[in-house]
C-alpha atoms as a PDB file:
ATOM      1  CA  UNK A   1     125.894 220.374 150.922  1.00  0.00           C
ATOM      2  CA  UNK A   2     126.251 223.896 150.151  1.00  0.00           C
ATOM      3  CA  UNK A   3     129.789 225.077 148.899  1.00  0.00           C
ATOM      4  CA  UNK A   4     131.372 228.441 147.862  1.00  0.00           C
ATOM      5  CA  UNK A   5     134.423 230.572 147.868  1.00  0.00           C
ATOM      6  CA  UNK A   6     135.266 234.824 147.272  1.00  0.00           C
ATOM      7  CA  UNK A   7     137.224 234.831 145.000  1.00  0.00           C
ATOM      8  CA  UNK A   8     137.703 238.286 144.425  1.00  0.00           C
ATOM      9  CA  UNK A   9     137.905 241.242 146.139  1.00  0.00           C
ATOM     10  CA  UNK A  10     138.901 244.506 145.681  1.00  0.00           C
ATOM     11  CA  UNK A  11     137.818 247.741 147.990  1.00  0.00           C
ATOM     12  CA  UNK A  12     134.337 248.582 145.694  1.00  0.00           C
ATOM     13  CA  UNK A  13     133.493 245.762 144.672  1.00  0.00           C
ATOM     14  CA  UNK A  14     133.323 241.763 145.741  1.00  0.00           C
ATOM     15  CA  UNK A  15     132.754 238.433 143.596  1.00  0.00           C
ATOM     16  CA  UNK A  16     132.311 234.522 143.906  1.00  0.00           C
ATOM     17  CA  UNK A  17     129.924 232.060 144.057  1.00  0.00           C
ATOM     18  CA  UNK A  18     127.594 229.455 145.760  1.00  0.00           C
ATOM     19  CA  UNK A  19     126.258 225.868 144.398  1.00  0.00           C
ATOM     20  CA  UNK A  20     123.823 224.175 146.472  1.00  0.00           C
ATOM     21  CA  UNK A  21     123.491 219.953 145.974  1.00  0.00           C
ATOM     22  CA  UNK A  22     119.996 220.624 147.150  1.00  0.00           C
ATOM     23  CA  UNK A  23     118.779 222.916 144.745  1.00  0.00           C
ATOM     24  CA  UNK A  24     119.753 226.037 142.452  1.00  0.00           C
ATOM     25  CA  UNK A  25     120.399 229.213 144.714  1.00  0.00           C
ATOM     26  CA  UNK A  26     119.706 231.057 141.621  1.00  0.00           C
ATOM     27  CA  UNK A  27     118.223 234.924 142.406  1.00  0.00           C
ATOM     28  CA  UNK A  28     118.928 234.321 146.349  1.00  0.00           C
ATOM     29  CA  UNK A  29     120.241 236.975 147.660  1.00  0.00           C
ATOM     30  CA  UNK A  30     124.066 237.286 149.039  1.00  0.00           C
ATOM     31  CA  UNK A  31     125.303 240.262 151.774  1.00  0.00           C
ATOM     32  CA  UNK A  32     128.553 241.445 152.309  1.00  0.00           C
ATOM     33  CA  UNK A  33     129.209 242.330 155.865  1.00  0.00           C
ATOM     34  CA  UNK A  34     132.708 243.939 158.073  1.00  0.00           C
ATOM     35  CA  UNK A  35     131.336 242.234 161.379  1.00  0.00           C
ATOM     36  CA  UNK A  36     127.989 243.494 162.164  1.00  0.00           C
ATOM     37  CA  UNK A  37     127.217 246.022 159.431  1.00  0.00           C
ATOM     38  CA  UNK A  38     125.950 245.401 156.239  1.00  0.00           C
ATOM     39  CA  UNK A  39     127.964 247.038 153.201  1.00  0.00           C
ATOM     40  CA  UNK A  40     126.483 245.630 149.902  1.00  0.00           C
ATOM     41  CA  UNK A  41     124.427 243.007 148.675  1.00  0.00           C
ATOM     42  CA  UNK A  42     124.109 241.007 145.334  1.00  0.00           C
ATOM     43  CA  UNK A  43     122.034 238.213 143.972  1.00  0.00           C
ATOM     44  CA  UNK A  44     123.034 234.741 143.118  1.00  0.00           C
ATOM     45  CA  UNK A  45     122.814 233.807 139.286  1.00  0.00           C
ATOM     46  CA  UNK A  46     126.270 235.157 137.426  1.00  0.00           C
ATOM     47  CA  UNK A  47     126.989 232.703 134.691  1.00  0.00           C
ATOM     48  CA  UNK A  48     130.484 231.870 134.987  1.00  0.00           C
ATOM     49  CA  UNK A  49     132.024 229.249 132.139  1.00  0.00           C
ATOM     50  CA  UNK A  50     134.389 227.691 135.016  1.00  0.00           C
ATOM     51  CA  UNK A  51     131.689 226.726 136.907  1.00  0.00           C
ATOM     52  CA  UNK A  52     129.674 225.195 134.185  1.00  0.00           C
ATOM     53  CA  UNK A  53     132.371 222.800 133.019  1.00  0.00           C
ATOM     54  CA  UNK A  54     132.286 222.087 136.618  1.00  0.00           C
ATOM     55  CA  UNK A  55     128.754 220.668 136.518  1.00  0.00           C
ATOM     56  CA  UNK A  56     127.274 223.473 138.694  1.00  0.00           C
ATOM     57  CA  UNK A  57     124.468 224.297 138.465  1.00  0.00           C
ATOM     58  CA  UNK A  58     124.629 225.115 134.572  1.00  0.00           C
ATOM     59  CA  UNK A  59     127.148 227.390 135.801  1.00  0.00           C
ATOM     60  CA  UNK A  60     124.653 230.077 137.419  1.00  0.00           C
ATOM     61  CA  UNK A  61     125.978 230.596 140.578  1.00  0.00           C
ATOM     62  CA  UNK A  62     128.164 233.300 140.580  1.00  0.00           C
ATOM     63  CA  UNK A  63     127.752 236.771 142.180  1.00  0.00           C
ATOM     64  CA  UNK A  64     129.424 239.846 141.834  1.00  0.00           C
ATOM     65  CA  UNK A  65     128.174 242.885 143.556  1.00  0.00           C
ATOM     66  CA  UNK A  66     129.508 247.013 144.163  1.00  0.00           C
ATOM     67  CA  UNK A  67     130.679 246.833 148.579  1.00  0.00           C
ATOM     68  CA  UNK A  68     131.219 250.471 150.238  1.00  0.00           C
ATOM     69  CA  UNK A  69     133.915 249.543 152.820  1.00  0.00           C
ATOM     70  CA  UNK A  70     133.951 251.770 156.265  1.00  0.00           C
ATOM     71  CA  UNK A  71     138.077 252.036 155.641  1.00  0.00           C
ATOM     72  CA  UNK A  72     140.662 249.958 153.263  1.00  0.00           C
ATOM     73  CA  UNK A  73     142.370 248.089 156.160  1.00  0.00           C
ATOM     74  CA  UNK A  74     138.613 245.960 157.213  1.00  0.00           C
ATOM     75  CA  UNK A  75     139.168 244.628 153.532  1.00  0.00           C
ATOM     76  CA  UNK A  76     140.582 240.964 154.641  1.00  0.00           C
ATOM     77  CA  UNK A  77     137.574 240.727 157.727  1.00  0.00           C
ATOM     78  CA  UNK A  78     134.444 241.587 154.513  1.00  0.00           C
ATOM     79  CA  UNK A  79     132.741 238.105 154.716  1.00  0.00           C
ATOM     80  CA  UNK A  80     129.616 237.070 152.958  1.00  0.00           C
ATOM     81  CA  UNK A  81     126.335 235.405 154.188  1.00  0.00           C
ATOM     82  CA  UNK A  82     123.366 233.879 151.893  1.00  0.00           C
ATOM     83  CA  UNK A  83     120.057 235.727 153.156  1.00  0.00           C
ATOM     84  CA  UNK A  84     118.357 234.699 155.481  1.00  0.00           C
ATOM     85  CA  UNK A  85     120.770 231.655 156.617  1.00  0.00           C
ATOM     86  CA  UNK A  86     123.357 231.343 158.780  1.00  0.00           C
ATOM     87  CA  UNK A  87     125.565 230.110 155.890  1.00  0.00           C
ATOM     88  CA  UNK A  88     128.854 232.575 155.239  1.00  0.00           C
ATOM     89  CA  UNK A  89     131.729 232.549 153.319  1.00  0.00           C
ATOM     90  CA  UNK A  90     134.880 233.999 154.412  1.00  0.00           C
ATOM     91  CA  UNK A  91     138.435 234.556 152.366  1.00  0.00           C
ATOM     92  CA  UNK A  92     140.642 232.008 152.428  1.00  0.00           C
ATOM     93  CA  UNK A  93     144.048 233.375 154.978  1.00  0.00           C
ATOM     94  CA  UNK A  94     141.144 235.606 157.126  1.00  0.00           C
ATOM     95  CA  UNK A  95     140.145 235.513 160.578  1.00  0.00           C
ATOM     96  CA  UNK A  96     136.836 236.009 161.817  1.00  0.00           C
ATOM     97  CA  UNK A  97     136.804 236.906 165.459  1.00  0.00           C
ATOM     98  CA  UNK A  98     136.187 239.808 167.462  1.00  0.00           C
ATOM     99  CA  UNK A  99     138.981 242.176 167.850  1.00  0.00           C
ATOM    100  CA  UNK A 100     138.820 241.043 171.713  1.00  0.00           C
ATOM    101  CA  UNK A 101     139.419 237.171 171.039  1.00  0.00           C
ATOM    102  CA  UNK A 102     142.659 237.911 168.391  1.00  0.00           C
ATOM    103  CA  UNK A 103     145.011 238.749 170.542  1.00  0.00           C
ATOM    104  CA  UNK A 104     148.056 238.220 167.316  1.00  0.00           C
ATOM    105  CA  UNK A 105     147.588 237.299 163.436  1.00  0.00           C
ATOM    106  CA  UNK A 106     149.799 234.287 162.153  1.00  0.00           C
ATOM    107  CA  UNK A 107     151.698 235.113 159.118  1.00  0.00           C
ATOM    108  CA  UNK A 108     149.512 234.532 156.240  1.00  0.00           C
ATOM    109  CA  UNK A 109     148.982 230.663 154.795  1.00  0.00           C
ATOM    110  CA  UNK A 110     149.609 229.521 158.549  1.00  0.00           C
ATOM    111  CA  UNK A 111     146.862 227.967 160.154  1.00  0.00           C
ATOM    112  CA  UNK A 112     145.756 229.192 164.009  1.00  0.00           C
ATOM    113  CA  UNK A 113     146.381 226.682 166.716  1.00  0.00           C
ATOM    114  CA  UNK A 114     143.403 224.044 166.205  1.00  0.00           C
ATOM    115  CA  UNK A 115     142.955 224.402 162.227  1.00  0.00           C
ATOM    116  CA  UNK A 116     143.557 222.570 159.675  1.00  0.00           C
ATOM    117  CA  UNK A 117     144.462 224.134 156.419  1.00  0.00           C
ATOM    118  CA  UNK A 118     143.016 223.083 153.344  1.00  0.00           C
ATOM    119  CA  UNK A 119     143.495 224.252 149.908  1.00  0.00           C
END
């Protein structure tokens, strides 16, 4: 199982991480994307104490990386994919859709119709 989470974002610059029970994802390579285009990439391999007194992976599996955003407001749709995998990560109250299929947002911590939230 492969887990993860951002869990920080700002308009420059994005950060989280990525443990793998299969092996260390240590030096893979992460990319930030606003749907289709690419708009930063880090590796995988920030120690971060939290992790490491979480038993993961000796805590190398954070990732922290510079973004350049096309405008402020795509800032809750910036998602991020392991290279090369069809693995992503998304933050927690987004939505990841096509401007087409969201036709309204719920108000944030509500789930859409269909999803469970978990915390």
């Amino acid at each position: 199982m492969i887990r993860g989470a951002i869990d920080s974002i700002h308009p420059d610059k994005i950060g989280g991480w990525i443990y793998s029970e299969i092996g260390s994802l240590r030096g893979r390579r992460v990319l930030a994307f606003v749907g289709n285009q690419c708009i930063g990439s880090g590796e995988i391999g920030l120690f971060r104490q939290d992790l490491a007194d979480a038993g993961l992976d000796e805590g190398f599996v954070g990732f922290h990386f510079d973004i350049s955003l096309p405008s402020r407001d795509r800032l809750p749709s910036v998602v991020v994919s392991l290279e090369n995998s069809d693995l992503f990560l998304k933050q927690p109250d987004s939505v990841v859709g096509t401007l087409s299929t969201i036709t309204a947002l719920p108000a944030a911590g509500t789930a859409l119709p269909g999803q469970r939230r978990t915390f």
